[in-house]
Protein backbone atom coordinates (compact mmCIF):
# COMPACT_ATOMS: atom_id res chain seq x y z
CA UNK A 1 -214.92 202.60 26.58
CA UNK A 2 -217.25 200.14 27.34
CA UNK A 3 -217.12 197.69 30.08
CA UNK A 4 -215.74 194.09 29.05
CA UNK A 5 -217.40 191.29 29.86
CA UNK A 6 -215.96 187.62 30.82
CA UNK A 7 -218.25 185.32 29.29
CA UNK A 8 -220.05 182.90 31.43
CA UNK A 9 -219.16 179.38 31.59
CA UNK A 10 -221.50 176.54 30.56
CA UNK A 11 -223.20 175.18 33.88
CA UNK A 12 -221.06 172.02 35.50
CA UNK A 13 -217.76 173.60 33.91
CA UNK A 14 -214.97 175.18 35.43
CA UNK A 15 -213.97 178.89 34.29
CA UNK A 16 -209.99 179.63 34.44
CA UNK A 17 -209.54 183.58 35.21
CA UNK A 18 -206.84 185.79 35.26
CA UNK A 19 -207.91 188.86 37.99
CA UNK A 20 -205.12 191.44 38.90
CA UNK A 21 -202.35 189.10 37.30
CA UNK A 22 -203.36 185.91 39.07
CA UNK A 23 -204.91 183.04 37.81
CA UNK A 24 -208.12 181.82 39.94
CA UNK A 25 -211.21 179.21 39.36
CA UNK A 26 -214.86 180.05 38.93
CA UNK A 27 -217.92 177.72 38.77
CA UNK A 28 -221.39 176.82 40.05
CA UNK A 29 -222.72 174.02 42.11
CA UNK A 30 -225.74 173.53 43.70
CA UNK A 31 -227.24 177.29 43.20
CA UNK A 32 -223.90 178.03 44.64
CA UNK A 33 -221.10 180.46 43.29
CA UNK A 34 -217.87 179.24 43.78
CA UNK A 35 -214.60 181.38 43.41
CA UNK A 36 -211.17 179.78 44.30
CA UNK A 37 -207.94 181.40 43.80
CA UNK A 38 -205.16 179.36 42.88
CA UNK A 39 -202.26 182.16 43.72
CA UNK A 40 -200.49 181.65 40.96
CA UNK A 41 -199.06 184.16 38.23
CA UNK A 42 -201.52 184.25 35.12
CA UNK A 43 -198.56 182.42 32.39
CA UNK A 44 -199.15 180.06 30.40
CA UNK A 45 -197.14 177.43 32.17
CA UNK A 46 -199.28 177.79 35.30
CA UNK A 47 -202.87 177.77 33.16
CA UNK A 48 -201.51 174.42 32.27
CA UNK A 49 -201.67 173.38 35.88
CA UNK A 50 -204.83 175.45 36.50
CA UNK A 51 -206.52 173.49 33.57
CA UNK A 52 -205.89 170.12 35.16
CA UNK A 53 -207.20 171.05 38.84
CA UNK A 54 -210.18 172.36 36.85
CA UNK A 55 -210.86 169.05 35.21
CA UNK A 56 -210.52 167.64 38.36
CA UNK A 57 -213.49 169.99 39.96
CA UNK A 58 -215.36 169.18 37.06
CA UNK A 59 -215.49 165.23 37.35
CA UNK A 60 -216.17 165.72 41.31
CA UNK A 61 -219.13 167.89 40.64
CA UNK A 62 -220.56 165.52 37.57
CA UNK A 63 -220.04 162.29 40.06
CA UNK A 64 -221.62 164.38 43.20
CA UNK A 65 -218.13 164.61 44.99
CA UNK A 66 -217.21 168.02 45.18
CA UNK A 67 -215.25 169.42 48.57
CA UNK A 68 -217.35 172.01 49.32
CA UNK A 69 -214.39 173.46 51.79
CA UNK A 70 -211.73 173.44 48.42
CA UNK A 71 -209.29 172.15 50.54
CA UNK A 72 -208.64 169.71 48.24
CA UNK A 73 -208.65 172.09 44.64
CA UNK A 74 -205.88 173.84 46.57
CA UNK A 75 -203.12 174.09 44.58
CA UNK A 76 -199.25 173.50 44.86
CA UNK A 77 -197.30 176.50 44.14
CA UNK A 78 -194.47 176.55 41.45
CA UNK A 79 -191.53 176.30 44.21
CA UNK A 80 -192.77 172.66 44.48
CA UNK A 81 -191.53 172.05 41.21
CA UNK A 82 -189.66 169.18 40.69
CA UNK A 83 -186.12 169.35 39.50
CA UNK A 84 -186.48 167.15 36.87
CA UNK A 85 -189.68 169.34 35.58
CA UNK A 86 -187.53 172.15 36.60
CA UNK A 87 -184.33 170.90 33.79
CA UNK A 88 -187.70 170.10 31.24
CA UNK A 89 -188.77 173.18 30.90
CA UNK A 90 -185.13 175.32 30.73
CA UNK A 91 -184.65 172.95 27.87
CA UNK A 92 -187.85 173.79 26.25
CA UNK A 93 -186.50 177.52 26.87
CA UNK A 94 -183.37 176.73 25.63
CA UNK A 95 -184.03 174.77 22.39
CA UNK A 96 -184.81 177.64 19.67
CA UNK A 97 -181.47 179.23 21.38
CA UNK A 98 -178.59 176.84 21.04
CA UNK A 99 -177.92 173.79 18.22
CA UNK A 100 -179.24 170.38 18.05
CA UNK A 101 -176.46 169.11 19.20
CA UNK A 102 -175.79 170.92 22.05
CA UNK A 103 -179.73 170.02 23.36
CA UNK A 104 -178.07 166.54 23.38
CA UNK A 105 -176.22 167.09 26.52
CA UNK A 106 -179.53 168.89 27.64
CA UNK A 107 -181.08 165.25 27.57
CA UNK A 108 -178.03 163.29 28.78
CA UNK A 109 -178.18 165.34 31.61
CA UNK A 110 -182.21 165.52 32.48
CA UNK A 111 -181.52 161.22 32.76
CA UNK A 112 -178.76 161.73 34.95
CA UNK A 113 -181.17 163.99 37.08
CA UNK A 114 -183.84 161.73 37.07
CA UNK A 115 -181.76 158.58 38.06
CA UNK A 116 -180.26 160.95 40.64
CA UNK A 117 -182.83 162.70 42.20
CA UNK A 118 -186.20 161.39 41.42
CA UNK A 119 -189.38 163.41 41.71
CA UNK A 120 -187.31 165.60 44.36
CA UNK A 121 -188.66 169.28 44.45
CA UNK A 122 -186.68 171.66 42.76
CA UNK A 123 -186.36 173.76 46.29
CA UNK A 124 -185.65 170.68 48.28
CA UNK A 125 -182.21 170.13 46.67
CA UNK A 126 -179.90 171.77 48.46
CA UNK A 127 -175.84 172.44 48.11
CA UNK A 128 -174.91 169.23 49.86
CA UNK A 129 -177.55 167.19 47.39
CA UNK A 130 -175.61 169.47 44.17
CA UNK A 131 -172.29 168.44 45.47
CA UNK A 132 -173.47 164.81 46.06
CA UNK A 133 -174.87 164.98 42.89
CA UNK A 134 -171.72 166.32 40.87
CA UNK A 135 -169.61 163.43 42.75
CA UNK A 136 -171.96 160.89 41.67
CA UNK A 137 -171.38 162.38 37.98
CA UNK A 138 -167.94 162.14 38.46
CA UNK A 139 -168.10 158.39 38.47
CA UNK A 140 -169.25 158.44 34.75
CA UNK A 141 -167.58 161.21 33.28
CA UNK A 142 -164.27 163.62 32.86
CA UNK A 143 -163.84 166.18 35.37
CA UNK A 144 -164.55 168.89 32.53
CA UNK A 145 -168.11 167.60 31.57
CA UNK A 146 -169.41 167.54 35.00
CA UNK A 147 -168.33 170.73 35.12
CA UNK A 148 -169.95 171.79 32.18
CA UNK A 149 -172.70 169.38 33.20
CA UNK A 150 -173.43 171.55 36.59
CA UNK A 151 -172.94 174.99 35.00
CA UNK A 152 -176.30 173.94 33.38
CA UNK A 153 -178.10 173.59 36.13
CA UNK A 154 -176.43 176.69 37.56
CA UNK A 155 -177.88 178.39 34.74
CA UNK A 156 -181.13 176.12 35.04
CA UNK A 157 -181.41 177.46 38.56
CA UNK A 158 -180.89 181.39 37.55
CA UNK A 159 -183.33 181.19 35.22
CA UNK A 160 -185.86 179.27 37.34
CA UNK A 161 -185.57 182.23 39.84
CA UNK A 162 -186.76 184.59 37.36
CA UNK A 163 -189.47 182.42 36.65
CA UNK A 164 -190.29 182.24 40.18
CA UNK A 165 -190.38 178.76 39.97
CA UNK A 166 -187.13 178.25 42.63
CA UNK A 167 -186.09 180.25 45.77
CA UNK A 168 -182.28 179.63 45.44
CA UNK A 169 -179.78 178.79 43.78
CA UNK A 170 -177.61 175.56 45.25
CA UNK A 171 -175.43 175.27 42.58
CA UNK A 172 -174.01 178.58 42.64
CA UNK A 173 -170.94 177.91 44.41
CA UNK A 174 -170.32 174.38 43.52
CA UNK A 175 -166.91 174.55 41.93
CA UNK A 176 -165.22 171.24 40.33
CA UNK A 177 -161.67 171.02 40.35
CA UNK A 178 -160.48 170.30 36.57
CA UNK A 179 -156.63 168.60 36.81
CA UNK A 180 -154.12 170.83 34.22
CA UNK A 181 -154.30 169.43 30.49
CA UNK A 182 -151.47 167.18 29.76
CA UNK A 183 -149.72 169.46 26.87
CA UNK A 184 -150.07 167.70 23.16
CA UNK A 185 -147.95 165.45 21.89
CA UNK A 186 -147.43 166.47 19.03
CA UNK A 187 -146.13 163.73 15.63
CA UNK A 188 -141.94 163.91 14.81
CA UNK A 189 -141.57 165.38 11.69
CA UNK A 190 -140.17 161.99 10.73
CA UNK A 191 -144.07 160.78 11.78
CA UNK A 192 -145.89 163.48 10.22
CA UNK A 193 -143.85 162.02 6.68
CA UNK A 194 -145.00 158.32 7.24
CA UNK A 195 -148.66 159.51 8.04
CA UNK A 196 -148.56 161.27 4.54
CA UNK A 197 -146.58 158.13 2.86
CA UNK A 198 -149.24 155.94 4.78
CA UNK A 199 -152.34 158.09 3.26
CA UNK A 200 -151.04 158.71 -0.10
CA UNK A 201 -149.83 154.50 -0.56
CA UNK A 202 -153.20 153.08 1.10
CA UNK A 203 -155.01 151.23 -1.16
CA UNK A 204 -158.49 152.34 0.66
CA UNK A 205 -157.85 155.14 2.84
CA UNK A 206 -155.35 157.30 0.00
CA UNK A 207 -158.88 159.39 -0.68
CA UNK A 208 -158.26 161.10 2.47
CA UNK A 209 -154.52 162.15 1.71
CA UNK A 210 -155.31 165.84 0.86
CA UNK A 211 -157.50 166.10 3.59
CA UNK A 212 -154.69 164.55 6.43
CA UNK A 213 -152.11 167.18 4.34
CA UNK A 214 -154.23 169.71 4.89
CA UNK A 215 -154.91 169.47 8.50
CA UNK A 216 -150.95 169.27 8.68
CA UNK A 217 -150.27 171.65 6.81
CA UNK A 218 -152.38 173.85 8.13
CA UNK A 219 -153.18 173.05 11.84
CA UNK A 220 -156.88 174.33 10.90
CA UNK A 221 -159.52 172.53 13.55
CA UNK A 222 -161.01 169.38 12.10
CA UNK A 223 -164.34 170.65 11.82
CA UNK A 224 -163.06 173.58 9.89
CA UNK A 225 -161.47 171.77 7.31
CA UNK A 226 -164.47 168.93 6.87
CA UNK A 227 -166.54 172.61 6.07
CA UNK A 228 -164.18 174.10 4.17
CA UNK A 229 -166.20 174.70 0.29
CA UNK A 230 -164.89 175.86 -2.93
CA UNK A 231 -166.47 179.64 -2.27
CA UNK A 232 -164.26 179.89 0.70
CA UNK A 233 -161.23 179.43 -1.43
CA UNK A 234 -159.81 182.28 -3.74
CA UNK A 235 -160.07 181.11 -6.94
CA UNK A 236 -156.62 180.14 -7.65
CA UNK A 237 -156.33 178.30 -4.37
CA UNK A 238 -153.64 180.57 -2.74
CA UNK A 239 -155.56 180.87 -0.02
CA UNK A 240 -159.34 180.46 2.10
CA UNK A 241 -161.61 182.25 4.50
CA UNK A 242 -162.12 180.03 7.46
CA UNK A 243 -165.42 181.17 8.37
CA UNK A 244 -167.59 178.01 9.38
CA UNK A 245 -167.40 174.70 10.50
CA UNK A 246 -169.52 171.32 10.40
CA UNK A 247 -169.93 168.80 12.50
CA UNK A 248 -171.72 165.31 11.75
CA UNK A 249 -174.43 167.41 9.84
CA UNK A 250 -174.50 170.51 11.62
CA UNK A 251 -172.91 173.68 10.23
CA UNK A 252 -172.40 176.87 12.53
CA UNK A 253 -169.34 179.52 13.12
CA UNK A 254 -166.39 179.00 13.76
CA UNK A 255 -165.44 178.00 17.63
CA UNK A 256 -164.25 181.72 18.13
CA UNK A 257 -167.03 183.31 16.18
CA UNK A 258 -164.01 185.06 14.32
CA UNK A 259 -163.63 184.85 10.53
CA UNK A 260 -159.63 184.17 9.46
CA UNK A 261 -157.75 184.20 6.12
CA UNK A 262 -155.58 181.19 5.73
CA UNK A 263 -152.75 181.68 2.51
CA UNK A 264 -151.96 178.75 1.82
CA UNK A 265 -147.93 177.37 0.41
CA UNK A 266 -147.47 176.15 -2.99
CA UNK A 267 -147.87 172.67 -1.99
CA UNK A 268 -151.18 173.42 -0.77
CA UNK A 269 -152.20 175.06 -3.29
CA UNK A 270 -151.68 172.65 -5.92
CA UNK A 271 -153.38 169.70 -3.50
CA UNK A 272 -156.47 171.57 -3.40
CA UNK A 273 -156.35 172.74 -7.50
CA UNK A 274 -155.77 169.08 -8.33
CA UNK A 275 -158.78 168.06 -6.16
CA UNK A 276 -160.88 170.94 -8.51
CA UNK A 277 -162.42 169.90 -11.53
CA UNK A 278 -164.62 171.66 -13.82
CA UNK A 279 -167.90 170.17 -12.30
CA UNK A 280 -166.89 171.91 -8.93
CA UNK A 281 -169.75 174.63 -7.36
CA UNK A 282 -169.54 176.78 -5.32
CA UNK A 283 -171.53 175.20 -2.26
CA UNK A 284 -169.43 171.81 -2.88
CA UNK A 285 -167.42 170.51 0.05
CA UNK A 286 -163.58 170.67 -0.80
CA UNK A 287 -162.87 166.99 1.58
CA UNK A 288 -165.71 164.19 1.21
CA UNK A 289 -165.75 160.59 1.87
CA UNK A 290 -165.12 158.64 -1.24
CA UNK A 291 -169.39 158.46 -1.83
CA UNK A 292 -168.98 162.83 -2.04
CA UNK A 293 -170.50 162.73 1.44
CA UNK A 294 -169.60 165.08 4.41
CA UNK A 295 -166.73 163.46 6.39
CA UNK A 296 -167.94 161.66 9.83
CA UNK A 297 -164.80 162.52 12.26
CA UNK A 298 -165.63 159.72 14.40
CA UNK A 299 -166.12 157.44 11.44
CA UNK A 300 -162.40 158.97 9.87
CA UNK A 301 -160.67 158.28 13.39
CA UNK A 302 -161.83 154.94 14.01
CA UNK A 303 -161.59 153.59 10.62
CA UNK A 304 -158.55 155.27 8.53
CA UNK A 305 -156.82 156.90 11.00
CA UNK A 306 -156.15 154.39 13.68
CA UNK A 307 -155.70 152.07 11.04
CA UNK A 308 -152.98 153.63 8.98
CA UNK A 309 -151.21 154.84 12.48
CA UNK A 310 -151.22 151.36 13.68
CA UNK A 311 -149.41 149.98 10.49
CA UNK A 312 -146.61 152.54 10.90
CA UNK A 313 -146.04 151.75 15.02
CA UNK A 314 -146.77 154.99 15.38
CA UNK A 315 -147.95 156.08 19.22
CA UNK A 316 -151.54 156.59 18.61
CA UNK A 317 -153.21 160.49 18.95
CA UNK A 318 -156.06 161.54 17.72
CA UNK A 319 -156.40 163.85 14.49
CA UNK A 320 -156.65 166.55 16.36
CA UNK A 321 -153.42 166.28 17.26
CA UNK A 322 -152.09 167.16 13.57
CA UNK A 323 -153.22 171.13 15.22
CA UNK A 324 -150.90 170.65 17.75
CA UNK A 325 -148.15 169.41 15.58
CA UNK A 326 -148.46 172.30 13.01
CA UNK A 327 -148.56 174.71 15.87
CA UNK A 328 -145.76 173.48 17.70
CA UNK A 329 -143.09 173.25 14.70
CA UNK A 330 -144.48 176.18 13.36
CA UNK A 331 -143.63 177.97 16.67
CA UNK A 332 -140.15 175.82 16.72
CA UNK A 333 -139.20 177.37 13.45
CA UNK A 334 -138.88 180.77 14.32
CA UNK A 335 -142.31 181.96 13.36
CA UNK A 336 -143.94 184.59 15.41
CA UNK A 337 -146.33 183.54 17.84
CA UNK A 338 -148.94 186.31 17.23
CA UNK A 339 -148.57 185.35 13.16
CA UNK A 340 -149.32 181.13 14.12
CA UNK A 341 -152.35 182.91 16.79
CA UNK A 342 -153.89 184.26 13.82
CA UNK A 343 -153.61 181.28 11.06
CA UNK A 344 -154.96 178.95 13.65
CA UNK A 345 -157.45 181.05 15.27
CA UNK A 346 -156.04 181.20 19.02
CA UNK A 347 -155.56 183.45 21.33
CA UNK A 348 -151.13 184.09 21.96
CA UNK A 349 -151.51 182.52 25.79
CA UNK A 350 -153.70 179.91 24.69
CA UNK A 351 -151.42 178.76 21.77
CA UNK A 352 -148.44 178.70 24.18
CA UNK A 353 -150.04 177.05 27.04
CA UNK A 354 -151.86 174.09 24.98
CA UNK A 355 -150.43 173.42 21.88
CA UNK A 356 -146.66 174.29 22.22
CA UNK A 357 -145.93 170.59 22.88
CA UNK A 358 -142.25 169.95 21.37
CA UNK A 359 -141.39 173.43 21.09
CA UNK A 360 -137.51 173.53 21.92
CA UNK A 361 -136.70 177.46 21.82
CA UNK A 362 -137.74 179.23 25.00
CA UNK A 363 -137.61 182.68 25.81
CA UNK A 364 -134.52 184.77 26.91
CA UNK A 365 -133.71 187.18 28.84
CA UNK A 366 -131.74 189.47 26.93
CA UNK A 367 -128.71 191.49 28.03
CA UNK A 368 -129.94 195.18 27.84
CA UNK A 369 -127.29 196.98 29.60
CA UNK A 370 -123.98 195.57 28.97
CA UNK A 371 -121.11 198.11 30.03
């Protein structure tokens, strides 16, 4: 093996090195060598920062200015990191590894930090500044978000340790209390018949009939059933594989990451087979707005939905609710819980703690040893 040689740097330029795993500075001035070690690891994120304390050596030798002593070359290392530099650069980690959407919160949350804390280093900010911090959120926003809001900095903060970049971790035990869920309220039976009369009579809004049945009828999420396509139904429409959802655009898995079959009643059946024509593929959404687009849930709710529940006086929920209706009647007529778990895609506990909103039979004790 020969020996390898680092090629030498034209004369009033500054040569970035890595040496043992460190990252230093090399250049001439004056007949002089000079060497100056930046103690930094030798990644890519900290040749950035080497490259711009370079330039700066550069200029000061071309305009005869150069600090012979290198006190001022000397650079910061990565602990001083600001925290908003800190959030920047998880996201850039983060952004081939979750959805677009999700990197939303990602920058809702890097503005909040910003507004919040400045160009404050990432190892200044201690617990009391996290808990200040997650107060301050909790002017703005539910008590569920800011939680979900500081678990990203928690994981921010783990990940900037591995990095080096951060000491500690202040968020770790930051806790924010979350008050219980009010349970659903689920629609009457009598309500869940004038929603359907409301759909099918509309003289707009009746296009989205078969899509409000189905959500009823099925207590599938809404994302699911705005995803549903023809492949995912058997071909007679007895039945579909919920395997997917979509949201505004986005398509993914399903919220479990669990595939279920859904058989569907007669009545269900024939409201999806009179919604199939011959022209139907494969890849074709089963619901669509009226132009054969994807349906917008936020467009549906605040357009047809609050619409045809205000023209019925009918206590306005959201179309979500229509999950918590089928669940809760479902569970009110006798069926078995762990048979309702698996057409909806929850867990037993989770079914009975959040979506058994009107259910009327409750369990007994029974009498096991009568004498």
């Amino acid at each position: 093996m020969g020996i390898k040689f680092v090629p030498k740097a034209p004369k009033g330029t500054v040569a970035i090195q890595g040496f043992k795993g460190r990252l230093r500075l090399r250049w001439s001035y004056q007949g002089k060598r000079y060497c100056l070690y930046v103690e930094l690891p030798d990644t890519p994120i900290n040749r950035k920062a080497a490259e711009i304390k370079a330039r700066q050596i550069e200029l000061d030798i071309i305009s005869g200015n150069l600090d012979k002593t290198l006190v001022k070359y000397k650079l910061q290392k990565e602990s001083s990191i600001t925290l908003a530099l800190l959030f920047s650069k998880f996201t850039e980690y983060k952004a081939k590894k979750v959805y677009s959407r999700t990197l939303d919160k990602y920058k809702g949350l890097a503005k909040h930090i910003q507004s919040f804390f400045g160009n404050k280093s990432a190892n200044l900010v201690k617990e009391k500044d996290a808990e200040n911090f997650a107060e301050w959120l909790g002017e703005a926003l539910t008590p569920s978000t800011v939680k979900e809001r500081v678990g990203l900095l928690k994981a921010c903060y783990d990940w900037g340790l591995k990095q080096k970049l951060v000491t500690e971790n202040p968020w770790e035990d930051i806790t924010v209390r979350i008050p219980p869920k009010q349970r659903p309220n689920p629609f009457s039976r009598k309500e869940v018949a004038a929603i359907l009369n409301g759909f099918r009579n509309h003289p707009k809004y009746n296009y989205y009939a078969d899509y409000v049945e189905f959500l009823l009828g099925t207590g599938c999420r809404i994302s699911e059933a705005i995803g549903l396509r023809w492949k995912q139904c058997k071909p007679d429409c007895t039945g579909c594989w919920i395997s997917e959802t979509l949201t505004r655009g986005i398509r993914k898995e399903t919220k479990t990451g669990r595939d279920r079959y859904l058989p569907l009643t007669p009545h269900l059946t024939q409201v999806l087979l009179n919604r199939k024509d011959d022209s139907a593929q494969a890849e074709d959404l089963v619901f669509t707005t009226p132009q054969g687009n994807p349906i917008d849930d936020h467009n549906f709710r605040n357009r047809a939905w609050k619409k045809i529940l205000n023209q019925l006086n009918i206590e306005y929920r959201k179309p979500y609710a229509c999950r918590a209706t089928f669940v809760s009647h479902a569970l009110d007529a006798g069926m078995n819980p762990v048979d309702v778990a698996e057409l909806t895609g929850h867990n037993v506990r989770t079914l009975y703690e959040h979506y058994a909103g009107s259910i009327q039979s409750r369990p007994k004790l029974p009498e096991l040893y009568k004498t």
